[in-house]
C-alpha atoms as a PDB file:
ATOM      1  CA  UNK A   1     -39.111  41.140  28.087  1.00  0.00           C
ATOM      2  CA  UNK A   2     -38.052  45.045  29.037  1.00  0.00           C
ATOM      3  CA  UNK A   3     -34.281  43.746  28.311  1.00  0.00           C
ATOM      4  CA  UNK A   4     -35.398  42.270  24.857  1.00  0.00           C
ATOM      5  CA  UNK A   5     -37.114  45.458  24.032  1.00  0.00           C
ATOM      6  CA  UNK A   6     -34.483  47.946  25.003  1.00  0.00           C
ATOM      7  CA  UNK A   7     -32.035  45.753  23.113  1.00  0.00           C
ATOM      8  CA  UNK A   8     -34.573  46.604  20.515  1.00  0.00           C
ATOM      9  CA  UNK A   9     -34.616  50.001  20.708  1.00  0.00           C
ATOM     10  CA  UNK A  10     -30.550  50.528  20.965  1.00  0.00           C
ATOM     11  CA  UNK A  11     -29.607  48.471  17.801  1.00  0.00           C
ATOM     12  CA  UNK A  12     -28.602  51.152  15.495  1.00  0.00           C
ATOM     13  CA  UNK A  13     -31.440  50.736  12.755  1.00  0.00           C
ATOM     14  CA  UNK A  14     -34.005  51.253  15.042  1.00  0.00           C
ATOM     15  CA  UNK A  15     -32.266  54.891  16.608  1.00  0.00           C
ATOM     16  CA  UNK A  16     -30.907  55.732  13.069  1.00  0.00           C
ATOM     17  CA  UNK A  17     -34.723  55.615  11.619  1.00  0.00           C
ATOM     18  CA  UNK A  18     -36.675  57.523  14.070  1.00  0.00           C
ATOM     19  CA  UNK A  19     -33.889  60.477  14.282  1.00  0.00           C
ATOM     20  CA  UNK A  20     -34.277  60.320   9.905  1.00  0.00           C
ATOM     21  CA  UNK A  21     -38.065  60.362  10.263  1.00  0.00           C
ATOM     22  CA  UNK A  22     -37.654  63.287  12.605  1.00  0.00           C
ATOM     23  CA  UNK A  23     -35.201  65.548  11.109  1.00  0.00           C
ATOM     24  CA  UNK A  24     -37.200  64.982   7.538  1.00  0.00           C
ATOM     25  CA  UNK A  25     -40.124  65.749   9.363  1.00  0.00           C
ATOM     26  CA  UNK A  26     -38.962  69.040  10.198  1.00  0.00           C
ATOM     27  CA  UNK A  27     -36.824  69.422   7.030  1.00  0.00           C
ATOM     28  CA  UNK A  28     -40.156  69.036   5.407  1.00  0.00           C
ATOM     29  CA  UNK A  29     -42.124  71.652   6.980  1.00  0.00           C
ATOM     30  CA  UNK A  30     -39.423  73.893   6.949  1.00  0.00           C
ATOM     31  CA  UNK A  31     -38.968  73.829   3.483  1.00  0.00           C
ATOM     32  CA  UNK A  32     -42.863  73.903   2.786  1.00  0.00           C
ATOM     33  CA  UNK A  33     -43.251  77.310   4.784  1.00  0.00           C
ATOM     34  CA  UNK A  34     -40.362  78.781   2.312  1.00  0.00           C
ATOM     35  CA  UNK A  35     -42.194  77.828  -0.822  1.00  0.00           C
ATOM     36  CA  UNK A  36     -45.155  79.088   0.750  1.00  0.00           C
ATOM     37  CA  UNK A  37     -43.463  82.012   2.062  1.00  0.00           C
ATOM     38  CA  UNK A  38     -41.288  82.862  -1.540  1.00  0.00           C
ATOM     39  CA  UNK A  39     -42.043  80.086  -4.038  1.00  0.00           C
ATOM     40  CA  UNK A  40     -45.762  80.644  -4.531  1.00  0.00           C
ATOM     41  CA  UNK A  41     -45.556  84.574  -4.853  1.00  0.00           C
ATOM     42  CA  UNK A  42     -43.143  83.758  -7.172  1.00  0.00           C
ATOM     43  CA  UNK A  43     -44.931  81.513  -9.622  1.00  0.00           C
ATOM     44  CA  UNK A  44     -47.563  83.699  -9.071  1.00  0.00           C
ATOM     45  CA  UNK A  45     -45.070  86.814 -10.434  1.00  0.00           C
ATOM     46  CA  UNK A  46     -44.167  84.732 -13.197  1.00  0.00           C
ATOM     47  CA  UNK A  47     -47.085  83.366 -14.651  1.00  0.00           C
ATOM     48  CA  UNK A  48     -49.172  86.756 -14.579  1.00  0.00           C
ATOM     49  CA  UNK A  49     -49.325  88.300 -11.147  1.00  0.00           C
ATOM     50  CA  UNK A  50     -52.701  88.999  -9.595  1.00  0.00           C
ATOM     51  CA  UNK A  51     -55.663  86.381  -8.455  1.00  0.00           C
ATOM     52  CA  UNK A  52     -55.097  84.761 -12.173  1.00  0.00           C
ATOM     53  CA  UNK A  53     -51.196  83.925 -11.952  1.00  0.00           C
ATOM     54  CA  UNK A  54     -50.446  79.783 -11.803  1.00  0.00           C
ATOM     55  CA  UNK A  55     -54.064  79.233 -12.540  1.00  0.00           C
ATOM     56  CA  UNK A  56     -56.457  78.755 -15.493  1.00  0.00           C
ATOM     57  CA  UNK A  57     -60.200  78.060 -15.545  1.00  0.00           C
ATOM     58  CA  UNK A  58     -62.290  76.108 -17.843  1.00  0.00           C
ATOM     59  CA  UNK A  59     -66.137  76.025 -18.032  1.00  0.00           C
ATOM     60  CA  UNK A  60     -66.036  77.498 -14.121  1.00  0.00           C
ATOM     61  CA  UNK A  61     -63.473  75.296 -12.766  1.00  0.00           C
ATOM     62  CA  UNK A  62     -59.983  76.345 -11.564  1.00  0.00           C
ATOM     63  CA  UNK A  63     -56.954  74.696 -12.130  1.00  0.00           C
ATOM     64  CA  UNK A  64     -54.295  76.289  -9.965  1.00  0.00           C
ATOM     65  CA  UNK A  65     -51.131  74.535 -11.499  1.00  0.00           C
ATOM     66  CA  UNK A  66     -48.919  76.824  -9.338  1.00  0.00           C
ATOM     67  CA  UNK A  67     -49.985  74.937  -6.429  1.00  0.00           C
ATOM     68  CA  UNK A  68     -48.548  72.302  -8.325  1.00  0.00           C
ATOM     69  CA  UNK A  69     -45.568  73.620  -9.440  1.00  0.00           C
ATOM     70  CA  UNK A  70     -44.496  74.338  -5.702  1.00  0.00           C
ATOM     71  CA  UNK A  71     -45.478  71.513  -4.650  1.00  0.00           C
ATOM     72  CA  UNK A  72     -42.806  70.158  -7.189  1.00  0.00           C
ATOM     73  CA  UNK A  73     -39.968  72.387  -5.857  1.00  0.00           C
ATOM     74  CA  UNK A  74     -41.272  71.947  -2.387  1.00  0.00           C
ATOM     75  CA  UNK A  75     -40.299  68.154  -3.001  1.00  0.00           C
ATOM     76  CA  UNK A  76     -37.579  68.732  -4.984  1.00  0.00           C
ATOM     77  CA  UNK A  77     -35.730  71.138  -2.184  1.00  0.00           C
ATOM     78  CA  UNK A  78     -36.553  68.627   0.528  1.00  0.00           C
ATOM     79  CA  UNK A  79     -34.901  65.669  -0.807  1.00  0.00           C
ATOM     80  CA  UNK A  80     -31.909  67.916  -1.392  1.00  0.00           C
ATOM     81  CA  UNK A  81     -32.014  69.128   1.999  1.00  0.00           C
ATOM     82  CA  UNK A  82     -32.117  66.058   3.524  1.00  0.00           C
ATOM     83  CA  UNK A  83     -29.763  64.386   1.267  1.00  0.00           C
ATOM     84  CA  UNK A  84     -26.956  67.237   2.361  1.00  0.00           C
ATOM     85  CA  UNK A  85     -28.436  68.108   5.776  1.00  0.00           C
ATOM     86  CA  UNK A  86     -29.027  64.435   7.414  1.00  0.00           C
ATOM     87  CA  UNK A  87     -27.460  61.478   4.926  1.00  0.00           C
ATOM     88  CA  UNK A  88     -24.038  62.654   3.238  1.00  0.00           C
ATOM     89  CA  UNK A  89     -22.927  63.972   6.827  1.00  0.00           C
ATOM     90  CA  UNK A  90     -24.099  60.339   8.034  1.00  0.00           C
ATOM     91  CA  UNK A  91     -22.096  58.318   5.662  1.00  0.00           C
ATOM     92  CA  UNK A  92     -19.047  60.840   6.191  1.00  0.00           C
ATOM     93  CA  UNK A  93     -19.197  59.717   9.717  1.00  0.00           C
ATOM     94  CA  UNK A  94     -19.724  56.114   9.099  1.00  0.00           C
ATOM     95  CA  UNK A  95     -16.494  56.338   6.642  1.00  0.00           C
ATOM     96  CA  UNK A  96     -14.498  57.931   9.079  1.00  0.00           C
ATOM     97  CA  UNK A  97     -15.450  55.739  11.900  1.00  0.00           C
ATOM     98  CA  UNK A  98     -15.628  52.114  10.576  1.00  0.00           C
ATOM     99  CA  UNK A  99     -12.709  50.132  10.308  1.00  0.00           C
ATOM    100  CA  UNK A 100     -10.609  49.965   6.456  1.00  0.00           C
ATOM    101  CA  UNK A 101     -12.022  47.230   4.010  1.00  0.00           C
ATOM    102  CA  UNK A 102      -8.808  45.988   3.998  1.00  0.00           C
ATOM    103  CA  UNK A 103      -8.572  45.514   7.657  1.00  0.00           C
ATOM    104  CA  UNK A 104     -10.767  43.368   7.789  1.00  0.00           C
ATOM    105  CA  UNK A 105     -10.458  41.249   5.133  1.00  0.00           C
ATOM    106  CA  UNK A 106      -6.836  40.953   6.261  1.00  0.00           C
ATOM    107  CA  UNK A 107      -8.539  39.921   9.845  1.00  0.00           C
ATOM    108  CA  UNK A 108     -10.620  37.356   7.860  1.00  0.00           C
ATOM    109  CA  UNK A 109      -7.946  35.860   5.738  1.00  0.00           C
ATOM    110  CA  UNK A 110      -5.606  35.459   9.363  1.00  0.00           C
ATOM    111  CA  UNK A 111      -8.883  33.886  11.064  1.00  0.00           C
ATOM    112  CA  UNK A 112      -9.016  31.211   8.121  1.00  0.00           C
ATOM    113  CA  UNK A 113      -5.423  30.434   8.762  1.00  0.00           C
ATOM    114  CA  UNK A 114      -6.269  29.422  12.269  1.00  0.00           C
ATOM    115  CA  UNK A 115      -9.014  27.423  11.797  1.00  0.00           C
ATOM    116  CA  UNK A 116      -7.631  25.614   8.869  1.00  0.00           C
ATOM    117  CA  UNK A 117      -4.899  24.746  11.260  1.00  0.00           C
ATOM    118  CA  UNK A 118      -7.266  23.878  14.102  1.00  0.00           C
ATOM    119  CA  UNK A 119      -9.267  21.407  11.557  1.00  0.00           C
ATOM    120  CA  UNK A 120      -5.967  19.886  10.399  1.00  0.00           C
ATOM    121  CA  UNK A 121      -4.640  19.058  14.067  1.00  0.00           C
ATOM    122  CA  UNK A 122      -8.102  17.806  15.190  1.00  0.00           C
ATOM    123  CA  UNK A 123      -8.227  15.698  11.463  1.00  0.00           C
ATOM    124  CA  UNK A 124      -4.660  14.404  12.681  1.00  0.00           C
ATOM    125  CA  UNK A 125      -5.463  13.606  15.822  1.00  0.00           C
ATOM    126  CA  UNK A 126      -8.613  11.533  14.594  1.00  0.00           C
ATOM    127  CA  UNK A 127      -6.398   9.587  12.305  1.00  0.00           C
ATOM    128  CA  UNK A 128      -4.012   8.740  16.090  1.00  0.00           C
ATOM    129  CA  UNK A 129      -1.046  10.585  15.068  1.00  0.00           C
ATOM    130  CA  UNK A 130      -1.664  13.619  16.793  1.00  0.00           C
ATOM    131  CA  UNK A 131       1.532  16.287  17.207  1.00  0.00           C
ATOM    132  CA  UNK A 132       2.681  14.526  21.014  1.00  0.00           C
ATOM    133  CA  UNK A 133       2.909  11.119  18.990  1.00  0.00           C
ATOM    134  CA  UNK A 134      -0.118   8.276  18.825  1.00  0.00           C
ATOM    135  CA  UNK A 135      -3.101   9.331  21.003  1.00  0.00           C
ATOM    136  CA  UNK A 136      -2.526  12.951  20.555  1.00  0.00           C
ATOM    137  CA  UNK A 137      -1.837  15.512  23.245  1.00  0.00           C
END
């Protein structure tokens, strides 16, 4: 049972996910504390400075669509982050490291080839005129 489950745990997929869930984790709250930190007192700037900027009210209720603007650019620089950070690094590597397309096709096609042999000589021998003569080898 311990063997089945660290067989679990070492197929690729399984290390591959948690490290993704962990670096956007962090990628996330890194990138929330700068548009908290520069984003937000930005929006602010632009839409009017003050306690009124990225907000309106109506009939004593406040709308603060700045919050929702960073919360927009919050997302927006995450996923580009993480997309240049943690997954176009990863498929560089995978590129580099995983054998040609045409590799193994060409491994396939020679593979084939054998077997296609193998299934005539056994088809052969079947019909008694194996290679050695009648009753095959």
């Amino acid at each position: 049972m311990i063997k089945g489950f660290k067989e679990f745990l070492m197929r690729g997929n399984v290390v591959e996910l948690a490290v993704a869930v962990v670096m956007g984790a962090a990628m996330t709250a890194l990138v929330a504390s700068f548009g908290d930190a520069f984003l937000n007192p930005l929006i602010t700037l632009v839409t009017g400075g003050g306690d009124v900027g990225g907000s309106f009210t109506v009939n004593g209720v406040e709308f603060p669509y700045g919050v929702f603007i960073n919360g927009l650019l919050v997302f927006f620089l995450t996923a580009l982050a993480v997309y240049f950070v943690i997954v176009l690094p990863m498929n560089k590597l995978r590129e580099r490291f995983a054998p040609p397309e045409e590799a193994v096709v060409e491994e396939l096609a020679r593979e084939v080839v054998v077997l296609e042999e193998i299934r005539d000589l056994l088809r052969e021998q079947r019909q008694g005129r194996g290679p050695s003569g009648p009753g095959g080898l």
